[in-house]
PDB file of N, CA and C in Angstrom:
ATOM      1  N   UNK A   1     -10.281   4.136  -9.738  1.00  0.00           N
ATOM      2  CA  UNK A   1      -9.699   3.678  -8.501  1.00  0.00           C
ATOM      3  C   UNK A   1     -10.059   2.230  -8.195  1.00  0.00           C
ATOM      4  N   UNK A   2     -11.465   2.053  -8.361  1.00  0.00           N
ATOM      5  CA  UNK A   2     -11.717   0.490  -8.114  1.00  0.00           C
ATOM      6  C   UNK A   2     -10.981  -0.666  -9.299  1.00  0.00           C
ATOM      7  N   UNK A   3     -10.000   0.056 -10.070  1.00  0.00           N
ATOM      8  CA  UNK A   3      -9.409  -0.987 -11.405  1.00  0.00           C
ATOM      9  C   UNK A   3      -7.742  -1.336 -10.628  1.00  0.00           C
ATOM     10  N   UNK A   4      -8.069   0.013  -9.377  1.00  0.00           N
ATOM     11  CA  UNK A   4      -6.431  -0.209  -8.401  1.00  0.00           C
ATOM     12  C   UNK A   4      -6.598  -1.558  -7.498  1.00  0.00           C
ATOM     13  N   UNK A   5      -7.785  -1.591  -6.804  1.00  0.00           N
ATOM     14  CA  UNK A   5      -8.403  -2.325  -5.750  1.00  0.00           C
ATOM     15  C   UNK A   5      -8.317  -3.556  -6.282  1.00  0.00           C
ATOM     16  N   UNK A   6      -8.874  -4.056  -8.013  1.00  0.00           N
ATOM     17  CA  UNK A   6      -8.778  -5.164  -8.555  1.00  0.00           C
ATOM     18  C   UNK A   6      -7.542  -5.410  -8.802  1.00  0.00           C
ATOM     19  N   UNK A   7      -6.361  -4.993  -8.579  1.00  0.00           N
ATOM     20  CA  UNK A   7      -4.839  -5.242  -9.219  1.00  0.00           C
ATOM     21  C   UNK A   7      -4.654  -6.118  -8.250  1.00  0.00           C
ATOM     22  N   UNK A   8      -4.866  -5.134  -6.304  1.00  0.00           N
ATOM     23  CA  UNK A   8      -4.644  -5.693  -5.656  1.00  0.00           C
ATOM     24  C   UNK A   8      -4.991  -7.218  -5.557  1.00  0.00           C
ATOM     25  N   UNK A   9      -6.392  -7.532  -6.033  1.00  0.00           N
ATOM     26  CA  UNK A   9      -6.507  -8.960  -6.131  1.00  0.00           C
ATOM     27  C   UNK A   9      -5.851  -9.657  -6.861  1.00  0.00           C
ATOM     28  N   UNK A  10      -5.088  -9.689  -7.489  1.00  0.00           N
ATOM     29  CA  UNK A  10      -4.303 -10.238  -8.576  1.00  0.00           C
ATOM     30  C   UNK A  10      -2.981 -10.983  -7.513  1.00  0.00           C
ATOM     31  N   UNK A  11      -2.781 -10.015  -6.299  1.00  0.00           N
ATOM     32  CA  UNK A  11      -1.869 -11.142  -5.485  1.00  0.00           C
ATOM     33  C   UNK A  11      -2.089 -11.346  -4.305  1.00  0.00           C
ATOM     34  N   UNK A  12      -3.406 -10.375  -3.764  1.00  0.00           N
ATOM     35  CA  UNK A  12      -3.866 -10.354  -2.029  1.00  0.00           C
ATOM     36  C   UNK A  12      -5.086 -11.265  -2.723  1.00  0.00           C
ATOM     37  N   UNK A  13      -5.802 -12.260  -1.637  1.00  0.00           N
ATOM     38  CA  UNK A  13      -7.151 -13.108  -2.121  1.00  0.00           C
ATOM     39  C   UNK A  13      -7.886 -11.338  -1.155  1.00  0.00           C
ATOM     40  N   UNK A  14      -9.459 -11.580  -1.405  1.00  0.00           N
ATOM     41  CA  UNK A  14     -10.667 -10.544  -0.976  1.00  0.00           C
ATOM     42  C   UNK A  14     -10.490 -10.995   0.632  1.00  0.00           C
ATOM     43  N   UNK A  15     -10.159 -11.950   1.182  1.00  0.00           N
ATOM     44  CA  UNK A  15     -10.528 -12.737   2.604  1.00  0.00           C
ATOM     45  C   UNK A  15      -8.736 -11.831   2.968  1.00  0.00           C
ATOM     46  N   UNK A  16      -7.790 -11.716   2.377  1.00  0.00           N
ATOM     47  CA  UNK A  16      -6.618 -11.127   3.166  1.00  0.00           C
ATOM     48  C   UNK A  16      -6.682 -10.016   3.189  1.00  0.00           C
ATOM     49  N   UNK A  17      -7.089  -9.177   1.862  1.00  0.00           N
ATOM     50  CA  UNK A  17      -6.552  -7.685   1.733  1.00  0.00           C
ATOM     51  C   UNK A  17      -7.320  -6.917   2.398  1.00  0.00           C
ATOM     52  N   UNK A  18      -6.501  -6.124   3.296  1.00  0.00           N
ATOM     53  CA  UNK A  18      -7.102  -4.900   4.411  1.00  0.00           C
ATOM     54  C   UNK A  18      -6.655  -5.727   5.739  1.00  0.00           C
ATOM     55  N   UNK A  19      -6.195  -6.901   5.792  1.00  0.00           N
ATOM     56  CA  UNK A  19      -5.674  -7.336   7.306  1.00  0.00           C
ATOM     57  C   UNK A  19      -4.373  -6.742   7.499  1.00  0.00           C
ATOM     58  N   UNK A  20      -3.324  -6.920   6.452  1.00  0.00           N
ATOM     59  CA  UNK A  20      -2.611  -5.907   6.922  1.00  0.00           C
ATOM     60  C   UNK A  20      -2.348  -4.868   7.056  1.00  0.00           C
ATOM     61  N   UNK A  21      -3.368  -4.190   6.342  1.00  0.00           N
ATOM     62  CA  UNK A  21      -3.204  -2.879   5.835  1.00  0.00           C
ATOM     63  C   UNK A  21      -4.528  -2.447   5.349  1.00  0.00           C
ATOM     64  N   UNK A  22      -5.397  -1.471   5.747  1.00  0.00           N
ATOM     65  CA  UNK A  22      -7.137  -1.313   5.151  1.00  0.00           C
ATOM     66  C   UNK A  22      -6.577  -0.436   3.961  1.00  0.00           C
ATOM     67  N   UNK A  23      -7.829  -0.916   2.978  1.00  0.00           N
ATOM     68  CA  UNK A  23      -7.707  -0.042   1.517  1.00  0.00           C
ATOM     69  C   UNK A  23      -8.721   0.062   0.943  1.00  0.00           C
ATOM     70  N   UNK A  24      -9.282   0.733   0.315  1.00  0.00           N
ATOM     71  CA  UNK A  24     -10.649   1.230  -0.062  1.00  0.00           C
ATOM     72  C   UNK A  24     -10.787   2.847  -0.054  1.00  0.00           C
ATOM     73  N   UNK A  25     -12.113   2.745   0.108  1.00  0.00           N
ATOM     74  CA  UNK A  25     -12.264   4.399  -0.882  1.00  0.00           C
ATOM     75  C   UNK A  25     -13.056   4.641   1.000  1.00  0.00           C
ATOM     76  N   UNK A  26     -13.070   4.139   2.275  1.00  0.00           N
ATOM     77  CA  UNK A  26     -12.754   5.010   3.126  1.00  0.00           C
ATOM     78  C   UNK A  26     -11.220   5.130   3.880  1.00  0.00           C
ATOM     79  N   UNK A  27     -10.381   4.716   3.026  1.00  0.00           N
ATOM     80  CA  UNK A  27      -9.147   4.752   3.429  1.00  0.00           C
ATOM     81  C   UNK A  27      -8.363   5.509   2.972  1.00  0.00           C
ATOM     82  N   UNK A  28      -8.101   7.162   3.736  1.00  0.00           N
ATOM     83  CA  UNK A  28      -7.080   7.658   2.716  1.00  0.00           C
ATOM     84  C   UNK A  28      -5.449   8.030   2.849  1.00  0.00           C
ATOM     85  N   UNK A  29      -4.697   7.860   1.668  1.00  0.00           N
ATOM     86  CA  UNK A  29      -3.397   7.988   1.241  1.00  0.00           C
ATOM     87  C   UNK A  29      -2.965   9.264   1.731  1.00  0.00           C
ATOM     88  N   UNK A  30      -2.035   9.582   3.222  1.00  0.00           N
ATOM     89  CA  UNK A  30      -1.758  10.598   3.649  1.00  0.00           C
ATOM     90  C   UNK A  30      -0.615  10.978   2.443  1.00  0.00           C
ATOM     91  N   UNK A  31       0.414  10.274   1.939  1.00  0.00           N
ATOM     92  CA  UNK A  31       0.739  10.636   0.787  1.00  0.00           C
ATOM     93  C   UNK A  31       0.333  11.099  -0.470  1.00  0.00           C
ATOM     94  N   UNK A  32      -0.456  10.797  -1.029  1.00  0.00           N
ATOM     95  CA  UNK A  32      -1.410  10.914  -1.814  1.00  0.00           C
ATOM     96  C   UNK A  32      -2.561  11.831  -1.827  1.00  0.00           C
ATOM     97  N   UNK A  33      -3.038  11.783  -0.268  1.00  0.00           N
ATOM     98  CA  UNK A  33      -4.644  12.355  -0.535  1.00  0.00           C
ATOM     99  C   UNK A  33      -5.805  11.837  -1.354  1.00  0.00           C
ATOM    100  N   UNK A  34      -5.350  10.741  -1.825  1.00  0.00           N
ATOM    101  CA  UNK A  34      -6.313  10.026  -2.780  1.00  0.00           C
ATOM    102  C   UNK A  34      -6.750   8.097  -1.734  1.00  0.00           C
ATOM    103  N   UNK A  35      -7.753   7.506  -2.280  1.00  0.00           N
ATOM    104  CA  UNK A  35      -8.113   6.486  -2.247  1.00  0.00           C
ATOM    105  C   UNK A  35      -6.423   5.618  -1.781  1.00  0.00           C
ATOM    106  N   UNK A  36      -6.767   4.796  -0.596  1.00  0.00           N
ATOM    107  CA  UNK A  36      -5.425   3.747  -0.258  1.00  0.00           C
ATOM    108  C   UNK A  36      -5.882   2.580  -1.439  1.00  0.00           C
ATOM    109  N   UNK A  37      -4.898   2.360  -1.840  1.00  0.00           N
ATOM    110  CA  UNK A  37      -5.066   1.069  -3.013  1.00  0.00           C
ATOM    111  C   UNK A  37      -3.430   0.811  -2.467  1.00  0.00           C
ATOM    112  N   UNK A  38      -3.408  -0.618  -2.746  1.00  0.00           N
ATOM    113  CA  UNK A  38      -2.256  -1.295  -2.839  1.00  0.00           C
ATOM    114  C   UNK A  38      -1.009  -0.701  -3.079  1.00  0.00           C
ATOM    115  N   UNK A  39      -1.748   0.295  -4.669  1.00  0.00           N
ATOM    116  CA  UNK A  39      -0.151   0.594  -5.277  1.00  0.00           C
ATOM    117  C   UNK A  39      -0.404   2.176  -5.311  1.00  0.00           C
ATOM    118  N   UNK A  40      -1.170   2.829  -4.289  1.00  0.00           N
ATOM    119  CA  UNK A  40      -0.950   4.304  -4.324  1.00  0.00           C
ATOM    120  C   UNK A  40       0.345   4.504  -3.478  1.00  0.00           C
ATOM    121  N   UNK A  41       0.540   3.793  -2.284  1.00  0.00           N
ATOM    122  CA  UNK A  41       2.192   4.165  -1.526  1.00  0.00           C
ATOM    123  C   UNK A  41       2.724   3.082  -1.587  1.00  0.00           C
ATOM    124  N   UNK A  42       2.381   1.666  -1.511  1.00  0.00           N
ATOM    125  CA  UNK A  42       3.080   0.688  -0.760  1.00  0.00           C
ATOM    126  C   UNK A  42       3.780  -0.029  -2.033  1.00  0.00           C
ATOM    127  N   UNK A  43       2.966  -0.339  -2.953  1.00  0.00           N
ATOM    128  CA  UNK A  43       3.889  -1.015  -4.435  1.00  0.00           C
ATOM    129  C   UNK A  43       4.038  -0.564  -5.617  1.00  0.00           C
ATOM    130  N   UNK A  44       4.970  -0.808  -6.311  1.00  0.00           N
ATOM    131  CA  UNK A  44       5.016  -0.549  -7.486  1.00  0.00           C
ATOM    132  C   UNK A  44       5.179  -1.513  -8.385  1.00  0.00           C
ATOM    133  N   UNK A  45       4.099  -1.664  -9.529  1.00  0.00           N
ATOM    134  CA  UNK A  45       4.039  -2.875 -10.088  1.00  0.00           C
ATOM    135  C   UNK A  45       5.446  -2.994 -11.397  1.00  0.00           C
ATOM    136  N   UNK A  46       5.938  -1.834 -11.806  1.00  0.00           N
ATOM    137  CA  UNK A  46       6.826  -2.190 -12.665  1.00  0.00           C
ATOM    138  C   UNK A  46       7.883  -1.928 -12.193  1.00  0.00           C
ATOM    139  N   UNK A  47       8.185  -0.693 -11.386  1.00  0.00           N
ATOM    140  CA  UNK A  47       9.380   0.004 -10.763  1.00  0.00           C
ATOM    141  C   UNK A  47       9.792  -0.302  -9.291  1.00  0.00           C
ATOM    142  N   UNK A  48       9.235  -0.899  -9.214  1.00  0.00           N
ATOM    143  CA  UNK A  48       9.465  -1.372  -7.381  1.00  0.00           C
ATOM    144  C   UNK A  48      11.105  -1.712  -7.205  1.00  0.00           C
ATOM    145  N   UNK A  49      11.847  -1.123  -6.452  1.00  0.00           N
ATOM    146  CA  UNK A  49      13.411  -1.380  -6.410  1.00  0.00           C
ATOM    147  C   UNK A  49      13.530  -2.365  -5.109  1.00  0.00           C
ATOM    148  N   UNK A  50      12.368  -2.822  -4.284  1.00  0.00           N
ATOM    149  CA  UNK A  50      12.606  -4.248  -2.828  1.00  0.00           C
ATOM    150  C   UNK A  50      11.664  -4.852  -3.230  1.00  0.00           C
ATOM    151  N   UNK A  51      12.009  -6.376  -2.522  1.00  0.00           N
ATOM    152  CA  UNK A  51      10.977  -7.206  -2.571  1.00  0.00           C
ATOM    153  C   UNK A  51       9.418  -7.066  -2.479  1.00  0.00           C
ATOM    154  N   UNK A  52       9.148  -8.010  -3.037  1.00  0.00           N
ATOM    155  CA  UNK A  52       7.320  -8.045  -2.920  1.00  0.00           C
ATOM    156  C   UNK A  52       7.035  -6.614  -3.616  1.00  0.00           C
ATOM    157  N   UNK A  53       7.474  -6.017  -4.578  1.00  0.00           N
ATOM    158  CA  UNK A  53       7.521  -4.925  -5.109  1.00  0.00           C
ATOM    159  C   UNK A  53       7.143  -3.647  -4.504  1.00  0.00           C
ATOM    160  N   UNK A  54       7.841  -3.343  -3.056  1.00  0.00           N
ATOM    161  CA  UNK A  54       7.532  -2.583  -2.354  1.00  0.00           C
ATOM    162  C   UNK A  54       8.418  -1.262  -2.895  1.00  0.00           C
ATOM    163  N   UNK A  55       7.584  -0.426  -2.615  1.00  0.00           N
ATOM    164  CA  UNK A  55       8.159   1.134  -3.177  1.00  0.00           C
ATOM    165  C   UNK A  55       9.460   1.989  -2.264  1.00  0.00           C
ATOM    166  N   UNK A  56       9.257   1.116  -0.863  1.00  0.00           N
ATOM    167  CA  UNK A  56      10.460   1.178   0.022  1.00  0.00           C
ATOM    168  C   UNK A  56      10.990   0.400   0.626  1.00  0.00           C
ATOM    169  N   UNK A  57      11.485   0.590   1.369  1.00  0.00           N
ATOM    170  CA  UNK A  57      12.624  -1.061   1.977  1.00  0.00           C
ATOM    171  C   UNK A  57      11.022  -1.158   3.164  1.00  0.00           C
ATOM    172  N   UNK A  58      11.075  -2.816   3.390  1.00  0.00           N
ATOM    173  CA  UNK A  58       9.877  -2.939   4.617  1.00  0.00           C
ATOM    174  C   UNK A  58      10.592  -3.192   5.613  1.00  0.00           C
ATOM    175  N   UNK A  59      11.648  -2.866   6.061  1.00  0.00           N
ATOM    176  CA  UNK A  59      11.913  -2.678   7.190  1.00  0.00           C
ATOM    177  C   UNK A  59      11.804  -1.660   8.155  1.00  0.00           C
ATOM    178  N   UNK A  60      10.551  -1.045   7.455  1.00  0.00           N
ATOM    179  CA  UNK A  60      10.288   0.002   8.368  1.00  0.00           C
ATOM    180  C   UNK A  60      10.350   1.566   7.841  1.00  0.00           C
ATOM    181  N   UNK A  61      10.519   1.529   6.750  1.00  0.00           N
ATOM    182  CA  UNK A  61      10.786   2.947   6.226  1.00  0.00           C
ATOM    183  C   UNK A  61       9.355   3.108   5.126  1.00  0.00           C
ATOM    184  N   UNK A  62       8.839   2.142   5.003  1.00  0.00           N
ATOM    185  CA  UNK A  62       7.339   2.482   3.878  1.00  0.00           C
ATOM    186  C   UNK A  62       6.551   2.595   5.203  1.00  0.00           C
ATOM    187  N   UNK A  63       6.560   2.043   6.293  1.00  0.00           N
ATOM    188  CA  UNK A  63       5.536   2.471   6.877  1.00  0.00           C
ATOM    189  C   UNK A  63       5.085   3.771   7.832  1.00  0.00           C
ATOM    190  N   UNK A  64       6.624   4.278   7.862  1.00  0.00           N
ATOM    191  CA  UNK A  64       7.119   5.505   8.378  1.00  0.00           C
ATOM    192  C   UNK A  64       6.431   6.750   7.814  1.00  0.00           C
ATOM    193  N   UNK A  65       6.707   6.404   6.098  1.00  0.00           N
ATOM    194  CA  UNK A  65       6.173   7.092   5.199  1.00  0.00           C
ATOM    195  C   UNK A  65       4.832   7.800   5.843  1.00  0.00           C
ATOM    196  N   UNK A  66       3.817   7.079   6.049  1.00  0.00           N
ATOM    197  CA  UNK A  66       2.543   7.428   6.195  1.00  0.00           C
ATOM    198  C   UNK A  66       2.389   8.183   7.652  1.00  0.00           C
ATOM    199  N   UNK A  67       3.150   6.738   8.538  1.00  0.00           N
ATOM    200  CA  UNK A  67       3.222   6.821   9.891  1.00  0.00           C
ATOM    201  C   UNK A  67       3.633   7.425  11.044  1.00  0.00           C
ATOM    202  N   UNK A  68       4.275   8.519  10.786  1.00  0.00           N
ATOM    203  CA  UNK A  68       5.408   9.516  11.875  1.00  0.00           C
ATOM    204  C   UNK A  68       4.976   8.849  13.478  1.00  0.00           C
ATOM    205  N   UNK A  69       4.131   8.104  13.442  1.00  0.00           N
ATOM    206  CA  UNK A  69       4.001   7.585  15.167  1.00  0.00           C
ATOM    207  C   UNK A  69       4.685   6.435  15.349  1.00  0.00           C
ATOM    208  N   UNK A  70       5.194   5.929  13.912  1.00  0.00           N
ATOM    209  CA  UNK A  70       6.102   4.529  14.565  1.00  0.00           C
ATOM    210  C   UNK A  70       7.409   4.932  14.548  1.00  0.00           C
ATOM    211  N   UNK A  71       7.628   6.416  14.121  1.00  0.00           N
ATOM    212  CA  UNK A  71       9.394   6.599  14.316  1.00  0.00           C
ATOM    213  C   UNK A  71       9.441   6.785  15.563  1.00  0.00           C
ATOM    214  N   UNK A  72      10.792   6.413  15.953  1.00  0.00           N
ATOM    215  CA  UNK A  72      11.852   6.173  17.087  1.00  0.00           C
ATOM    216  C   UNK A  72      12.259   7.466  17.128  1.00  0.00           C
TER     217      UNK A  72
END
């Protein structure tokens, strides 16, 4: 899991990642059930079909995913 956390550095610097979003091993993937890393819900590094290789459109539907308190 910590080889997920290092990917993330590859495009978040250590001083950004977790401002928008916390990730680490006390953060967990209601999708998943596992460790939040970058690319357990939010990216996909080869298959990503939206920008910034997001696994869903960011207009609001990846964060839904997790979130049922920001639906309308």
């Amino acid at each position: 899991m910590q080889n997920e956390i290092d990917l993330c550095y590859s495009c978040h610097t250590r001083s950004e990642l977790g401002i928008s979003h916390p990730v680490g091993e006390n953060v967990i993937d209601p999708n998943t059930g596992q460790m939040m890393t970058c690319t357990s819900t939010c990216h996909r590094s080869h298959t990503a079909p939206y920008r910034y290789l997001l696994s869903l459109p960011g207009d609001g539907a990846l964060c839904v995913s997790c979130h049922q308190d920001f639906k309308q």
